[in-house]
Every structure is written in structure tokens, then in C-alpha cells.
C-alpha atoms as a PDB file:
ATOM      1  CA  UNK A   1       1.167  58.326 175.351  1.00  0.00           C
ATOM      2  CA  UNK A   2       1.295  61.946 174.354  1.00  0.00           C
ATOM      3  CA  UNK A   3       4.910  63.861 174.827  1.00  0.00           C
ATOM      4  CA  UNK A   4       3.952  66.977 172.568  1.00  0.00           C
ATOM      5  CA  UNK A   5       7.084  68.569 172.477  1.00  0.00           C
ATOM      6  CA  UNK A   6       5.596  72.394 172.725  1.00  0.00           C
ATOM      7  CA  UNK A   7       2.286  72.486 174.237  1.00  0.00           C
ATOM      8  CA  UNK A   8      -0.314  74.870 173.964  1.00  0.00           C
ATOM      9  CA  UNK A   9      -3.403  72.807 176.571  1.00  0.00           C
ATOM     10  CA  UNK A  10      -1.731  70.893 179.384  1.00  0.00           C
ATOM     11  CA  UNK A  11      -1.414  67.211 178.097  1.00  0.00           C
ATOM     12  CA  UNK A  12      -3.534  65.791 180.690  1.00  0.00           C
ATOM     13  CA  UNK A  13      -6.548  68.077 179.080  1.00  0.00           C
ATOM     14  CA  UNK A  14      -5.623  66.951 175.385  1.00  0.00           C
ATOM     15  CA  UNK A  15      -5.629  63.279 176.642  1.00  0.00           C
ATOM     16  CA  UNK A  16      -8.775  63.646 178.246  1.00  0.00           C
ATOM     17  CA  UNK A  17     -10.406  65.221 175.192  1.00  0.00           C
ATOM     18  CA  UNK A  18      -8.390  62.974 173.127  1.00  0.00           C
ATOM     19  CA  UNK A  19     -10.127  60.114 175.536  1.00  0.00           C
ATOM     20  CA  UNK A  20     -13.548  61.361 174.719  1.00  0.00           C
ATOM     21  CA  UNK A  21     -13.572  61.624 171.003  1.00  0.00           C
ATOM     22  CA  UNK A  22     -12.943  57.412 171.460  1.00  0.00           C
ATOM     23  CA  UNK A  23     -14.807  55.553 169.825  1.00  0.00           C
ATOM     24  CA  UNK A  24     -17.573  57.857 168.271  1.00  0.00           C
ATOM     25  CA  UNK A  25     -15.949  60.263 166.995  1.00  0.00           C
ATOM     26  CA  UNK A  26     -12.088  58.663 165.975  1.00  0.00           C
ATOM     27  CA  UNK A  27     -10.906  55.549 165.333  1.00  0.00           C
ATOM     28  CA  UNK A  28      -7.828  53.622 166.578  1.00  0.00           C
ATOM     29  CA  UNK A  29      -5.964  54.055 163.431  1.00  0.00           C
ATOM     30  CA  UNK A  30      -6.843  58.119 163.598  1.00  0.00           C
ATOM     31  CA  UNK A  31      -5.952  58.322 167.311  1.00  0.00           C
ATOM     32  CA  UNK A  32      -2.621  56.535 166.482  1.00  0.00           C
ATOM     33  CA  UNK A  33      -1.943  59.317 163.647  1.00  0.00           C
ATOM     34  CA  UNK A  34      -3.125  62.182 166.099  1.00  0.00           C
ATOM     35  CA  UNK A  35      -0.770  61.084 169.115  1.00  0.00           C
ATOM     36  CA  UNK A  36       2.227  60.588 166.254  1.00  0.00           C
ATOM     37  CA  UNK A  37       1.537  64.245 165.138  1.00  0.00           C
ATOM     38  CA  UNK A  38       1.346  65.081 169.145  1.00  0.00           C
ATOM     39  CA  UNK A  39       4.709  63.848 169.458  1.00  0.00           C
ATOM     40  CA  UNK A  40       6.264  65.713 165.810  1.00  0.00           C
ATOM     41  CA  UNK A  41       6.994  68.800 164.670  1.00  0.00           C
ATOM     42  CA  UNK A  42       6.022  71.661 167.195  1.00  0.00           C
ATOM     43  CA  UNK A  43       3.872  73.060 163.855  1.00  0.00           C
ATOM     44  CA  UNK A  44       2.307  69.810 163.434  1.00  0.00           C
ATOM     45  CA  UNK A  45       1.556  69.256 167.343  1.00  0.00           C
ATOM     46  CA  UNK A  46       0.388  72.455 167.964  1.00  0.00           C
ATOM     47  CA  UNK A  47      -2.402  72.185 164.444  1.00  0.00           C
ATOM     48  CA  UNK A  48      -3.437  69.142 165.948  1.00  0.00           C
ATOM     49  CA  UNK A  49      -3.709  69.900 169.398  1.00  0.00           C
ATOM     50  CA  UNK A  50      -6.616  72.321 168.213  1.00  0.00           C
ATOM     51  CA  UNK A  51      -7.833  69.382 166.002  1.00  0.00           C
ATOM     52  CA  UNK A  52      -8.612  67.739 169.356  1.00  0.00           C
ATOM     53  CA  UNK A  53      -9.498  70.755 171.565  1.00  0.00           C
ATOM     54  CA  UNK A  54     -12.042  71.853 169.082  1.00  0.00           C
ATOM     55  CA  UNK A  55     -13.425  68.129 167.706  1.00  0.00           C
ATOM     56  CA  UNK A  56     -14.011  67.946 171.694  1.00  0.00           C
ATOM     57  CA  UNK A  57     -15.770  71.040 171.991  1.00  0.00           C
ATOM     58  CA  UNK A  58     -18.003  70.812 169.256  1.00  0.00           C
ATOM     59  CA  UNK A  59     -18.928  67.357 169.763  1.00  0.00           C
ATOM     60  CA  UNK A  60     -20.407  68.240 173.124  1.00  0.00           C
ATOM     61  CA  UNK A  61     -22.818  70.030 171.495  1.00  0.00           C
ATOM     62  CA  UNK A  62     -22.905  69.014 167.607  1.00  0.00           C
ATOM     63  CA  UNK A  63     -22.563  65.916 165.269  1.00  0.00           C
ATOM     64  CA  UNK A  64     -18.450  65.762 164.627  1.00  0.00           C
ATOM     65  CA  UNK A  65     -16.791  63.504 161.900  1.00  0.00           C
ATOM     66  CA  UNK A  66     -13.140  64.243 162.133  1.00  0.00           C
ATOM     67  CA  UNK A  67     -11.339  63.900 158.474  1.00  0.00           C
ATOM     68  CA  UNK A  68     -14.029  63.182 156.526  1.00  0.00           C
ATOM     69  CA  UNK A  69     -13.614  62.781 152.663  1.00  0.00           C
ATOM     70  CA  UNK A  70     -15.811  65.718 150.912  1.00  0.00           C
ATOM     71  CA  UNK A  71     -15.405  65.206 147.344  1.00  0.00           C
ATOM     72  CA  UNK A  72     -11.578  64.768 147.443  1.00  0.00           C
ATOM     73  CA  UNK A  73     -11.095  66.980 150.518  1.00  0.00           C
ATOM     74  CA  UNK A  74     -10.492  66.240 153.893  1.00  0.00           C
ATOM     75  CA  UNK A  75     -11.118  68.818 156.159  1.00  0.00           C
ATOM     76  CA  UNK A  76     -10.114  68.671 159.586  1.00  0.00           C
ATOM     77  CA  UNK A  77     -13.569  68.457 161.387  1.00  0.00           C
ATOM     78  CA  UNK A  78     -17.142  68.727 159.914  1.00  0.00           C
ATOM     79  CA  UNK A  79     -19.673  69.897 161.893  1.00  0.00           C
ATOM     80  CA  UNK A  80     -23.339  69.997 162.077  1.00  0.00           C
ATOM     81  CA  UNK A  81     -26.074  70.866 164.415  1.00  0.00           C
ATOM     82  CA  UNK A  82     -27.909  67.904 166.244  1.00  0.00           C
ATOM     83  CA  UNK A  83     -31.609  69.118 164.117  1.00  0.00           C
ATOM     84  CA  UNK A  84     -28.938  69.911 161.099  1.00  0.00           C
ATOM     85  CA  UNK A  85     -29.994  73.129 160.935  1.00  0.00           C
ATOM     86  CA  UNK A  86     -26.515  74.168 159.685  1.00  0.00           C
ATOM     87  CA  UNK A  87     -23.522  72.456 158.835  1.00  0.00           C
ATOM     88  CA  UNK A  88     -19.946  73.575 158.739  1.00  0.00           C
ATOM     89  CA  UNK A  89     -16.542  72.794 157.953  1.00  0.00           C
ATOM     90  CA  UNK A  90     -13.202  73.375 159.660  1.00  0.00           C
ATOM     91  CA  UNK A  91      -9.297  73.202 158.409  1.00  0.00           C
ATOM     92  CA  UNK A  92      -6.655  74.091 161.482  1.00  0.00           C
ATOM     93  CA  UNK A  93      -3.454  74.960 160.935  1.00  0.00           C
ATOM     94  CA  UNK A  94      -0.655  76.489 162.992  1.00  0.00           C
ATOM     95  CA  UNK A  95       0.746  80.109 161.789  1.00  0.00           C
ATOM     96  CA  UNK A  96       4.877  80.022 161.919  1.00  0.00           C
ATOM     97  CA  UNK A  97       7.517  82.135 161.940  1.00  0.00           C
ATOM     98  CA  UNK A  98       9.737  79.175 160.226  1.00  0.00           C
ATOM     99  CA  UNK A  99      10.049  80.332 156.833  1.00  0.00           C
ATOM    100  CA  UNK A 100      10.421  84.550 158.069  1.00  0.00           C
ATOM    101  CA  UNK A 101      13.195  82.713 160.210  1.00  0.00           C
ATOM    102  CA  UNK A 102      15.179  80.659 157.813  1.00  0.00           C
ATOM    103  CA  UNK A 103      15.132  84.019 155.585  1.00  0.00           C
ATOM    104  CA  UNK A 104      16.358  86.334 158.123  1.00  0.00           C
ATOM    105  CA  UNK A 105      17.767  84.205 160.811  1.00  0.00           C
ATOM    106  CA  UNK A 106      18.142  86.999 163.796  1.00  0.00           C
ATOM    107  CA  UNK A 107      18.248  84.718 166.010  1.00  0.00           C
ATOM    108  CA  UNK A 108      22.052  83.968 164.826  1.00  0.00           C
ATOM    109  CA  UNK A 109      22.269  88.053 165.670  1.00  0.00           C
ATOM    110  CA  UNK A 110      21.155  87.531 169.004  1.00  0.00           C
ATOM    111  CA  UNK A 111      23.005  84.585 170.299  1.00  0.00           C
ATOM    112  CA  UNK A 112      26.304  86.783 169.115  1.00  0.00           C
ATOM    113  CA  UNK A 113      24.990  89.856 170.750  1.00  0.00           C
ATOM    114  CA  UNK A 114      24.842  88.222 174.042  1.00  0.00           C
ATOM    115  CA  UNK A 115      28.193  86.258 173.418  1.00  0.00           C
ATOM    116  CA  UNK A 116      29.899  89.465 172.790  1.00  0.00           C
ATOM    117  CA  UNK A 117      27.728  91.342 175.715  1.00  0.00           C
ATOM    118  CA  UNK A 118      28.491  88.772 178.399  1.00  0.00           C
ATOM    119  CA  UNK A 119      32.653  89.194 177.105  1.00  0.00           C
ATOM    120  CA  UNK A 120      32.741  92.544 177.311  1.00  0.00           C
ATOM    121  CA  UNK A 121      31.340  92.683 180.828  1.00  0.00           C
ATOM    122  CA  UNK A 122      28.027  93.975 179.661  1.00  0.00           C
ATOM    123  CA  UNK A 123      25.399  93.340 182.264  1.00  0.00           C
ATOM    124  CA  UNK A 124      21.615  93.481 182.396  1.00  0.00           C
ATOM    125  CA  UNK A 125      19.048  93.450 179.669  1.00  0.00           C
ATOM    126  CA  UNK A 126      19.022  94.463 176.143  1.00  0.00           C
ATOM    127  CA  UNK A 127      16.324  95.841 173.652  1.00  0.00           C
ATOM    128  CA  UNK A 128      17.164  95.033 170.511  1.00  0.00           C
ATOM    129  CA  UNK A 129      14.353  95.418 167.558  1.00  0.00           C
ATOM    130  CA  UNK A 130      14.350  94.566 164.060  1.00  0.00           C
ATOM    131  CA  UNK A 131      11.543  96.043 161.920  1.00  0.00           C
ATOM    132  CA  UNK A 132       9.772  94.818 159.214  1.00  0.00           C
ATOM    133  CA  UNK A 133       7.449  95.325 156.248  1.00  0.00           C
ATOM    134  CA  UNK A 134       4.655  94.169 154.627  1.00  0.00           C
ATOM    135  CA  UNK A 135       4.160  94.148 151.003  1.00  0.00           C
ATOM    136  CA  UNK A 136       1.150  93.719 148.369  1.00  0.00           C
ATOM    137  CA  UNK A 137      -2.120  92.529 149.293  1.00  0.00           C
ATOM    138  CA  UNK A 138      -2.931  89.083 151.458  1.00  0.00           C
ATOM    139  CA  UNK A 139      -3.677  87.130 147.999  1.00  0.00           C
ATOM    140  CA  UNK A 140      -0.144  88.171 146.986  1.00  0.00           C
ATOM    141  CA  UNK A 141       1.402  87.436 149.735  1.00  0.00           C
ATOM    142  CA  UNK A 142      -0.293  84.001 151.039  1.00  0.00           C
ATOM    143  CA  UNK A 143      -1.449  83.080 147.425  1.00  0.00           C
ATOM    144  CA  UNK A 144      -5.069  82.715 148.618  1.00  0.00           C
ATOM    145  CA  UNK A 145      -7.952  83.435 145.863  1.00  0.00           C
ATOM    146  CA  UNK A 146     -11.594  83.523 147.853  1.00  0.00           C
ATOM    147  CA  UNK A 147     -13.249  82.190 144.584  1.00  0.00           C
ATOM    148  CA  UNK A 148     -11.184  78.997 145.434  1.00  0.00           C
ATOM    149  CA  UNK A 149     -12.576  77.948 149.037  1.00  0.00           C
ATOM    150  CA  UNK A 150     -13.047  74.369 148.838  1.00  0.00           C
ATOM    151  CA  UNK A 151     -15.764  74.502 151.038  1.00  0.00           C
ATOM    152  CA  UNK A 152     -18.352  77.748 150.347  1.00  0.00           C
ATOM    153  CA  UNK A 153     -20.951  78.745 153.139  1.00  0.00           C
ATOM    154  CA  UNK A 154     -24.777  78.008 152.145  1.00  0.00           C
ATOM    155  CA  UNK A 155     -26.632  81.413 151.505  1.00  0.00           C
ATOM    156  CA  UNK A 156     -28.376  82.052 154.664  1.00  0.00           C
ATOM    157  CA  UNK A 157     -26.910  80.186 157.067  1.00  0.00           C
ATOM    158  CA  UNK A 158     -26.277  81.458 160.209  1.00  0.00           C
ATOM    159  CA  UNK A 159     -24.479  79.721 163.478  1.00  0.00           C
ATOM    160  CA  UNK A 160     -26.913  79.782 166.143  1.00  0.00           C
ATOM    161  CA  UNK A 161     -26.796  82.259 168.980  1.00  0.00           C
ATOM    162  CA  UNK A 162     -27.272  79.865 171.644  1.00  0.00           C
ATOM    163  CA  UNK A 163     -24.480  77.235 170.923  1.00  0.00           C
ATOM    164  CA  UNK A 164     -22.398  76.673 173.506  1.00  0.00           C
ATOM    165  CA  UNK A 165     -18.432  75.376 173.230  1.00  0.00           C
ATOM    166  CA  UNK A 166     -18.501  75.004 176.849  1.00  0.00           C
END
């Protein structure tokens, strides 16, 4: 039973495309993993709720293995055409706030703000906005080097035009 505690898809679509990734697709022991990370983190649901959504998708209209081992990796979904005209791979995760958070916790700011609003006899709504700023280049920042993708494109290969996800 799936009780995702922040929910991006309605759980009665997850659990139907959960439902139709059995038995081709995942196995018992991967569908018990998926429903535990359904039920975890909000970070960790949400990443796997788009494991399903999209394993779904594609598998109406491609081959899907979900976590397959590629030379030491395992990718979230790998996906090929049904003539294998091209082949692709796919790693979800969920983009957070979390760390930005824990650094500057406003949210401490903003609980107080409210307290001391509401004693005061303040009514009605507030604006408050805290600005930010970005610094160095994405590579410095996220520590990502392209020369290091696990899993390079083929030259040439291009997705076709009339694959649908629906």
C-alpha cells in the first residue's frame, strides 16, 4: 500500500502505473523497495514517484528495464526503441531546498514574525522577501564535470519525432 507522504500524481495513478510495470518490467523485490521509498523521505518519494510515472510512460511505447546494472551503474530506467533504433538512459532525482534551508533556516524568521504579528494585533497578510545570490559557474557550484557523464549519447542519435509518452 502506498501512503507517499507528499505527493506529486494522485496515488491511485502511481498505483496503477506502479500495477502495470508488474511483472515485465519490475520484480517483487523492486516493487517492495519502490513502495518503501513511496512511503520515506518526501525527497526520496517524490524521485521515485517519477521513477514510476516515467518507467510507465516509456514502456507503453519502448523496451524499459528499470535499474539495470551498466558496467557498475545503475541508472534509474534504460530505454530503447521497440526496432532499437536508439537507446537511452535515465537517472531521476528530486531538486531540494533542504540543504539552502538548514543553512539559512528563514523559516525560524517566519514562524516568529507571525508569533509577534498575531501579539501585537497585526492583522492580514505579510510580504516578506529574502534575496539571494548565485555564485561561480554550475560545475562550481553542483560539482558536475560533463567529461564525467557515466552514460555519453551515441554520435548521431536522435529521439524520434513521432514517439509518443501518451
Amino acid at each position: 500500500m502506498i501512503c507517499s507522504p507528499v505527493a506529486i500524481f494522485p496515488r491511485r495513478i502511481i498505483q496503477q502505473e506502479l500495477d502495470s510495470l508488474r511483472p515485465h518490467i519490475i520484480g517483487p523485490s523492486q516493487e517492495k523497495d519502490i513502495i518503501t521509498r513511496l512511503n520515506g523521505r518526501e525527497r526520496q518519494a517524490i524521485s521515485t514517484e517519477w521513477e514510476v510515472v516515467l518507467a510507465a510512460a516509456f514502456a507503453r511505447n519502448a523496451n524499459v528495464r528499470y535499474e539495470p546494472s551498466l558496467g557498475g551503474k545503475r541508472p534509474d530506467l534504460f530505454i530503447s526503441a521497440a526496432d532499437n533504433s536508439i537507446e537511452f538512459v535515465i537517472d531521476i532525482v528530486a531538486v531540494s531546498d533542504e540543504e539552502s534551508d538548514r543553512k539559512n533556516p528563514a523559516y525560524y524568521f517566519f514562524e516568529e514574525f507571525r508569533r509577534v504579528a498575531a501579539k501585537s494585533g497585526l492583522a492580514g497578510g505579510f510580504d516578506i522577501r529574502i534575496g539571494d545570490r548565485l555564485t561561480g559557474n554550475c560545475s562550481q557550484r553542483c560539482g558536475a564535470r560533463p567529461a564525467e557523464n557515466p552514460y555519453p549519447m551515441r554520435p548521431g542519435v536522435r529521439f524520434p519525432a513521432a514517439m509518443s509518452l501518451a
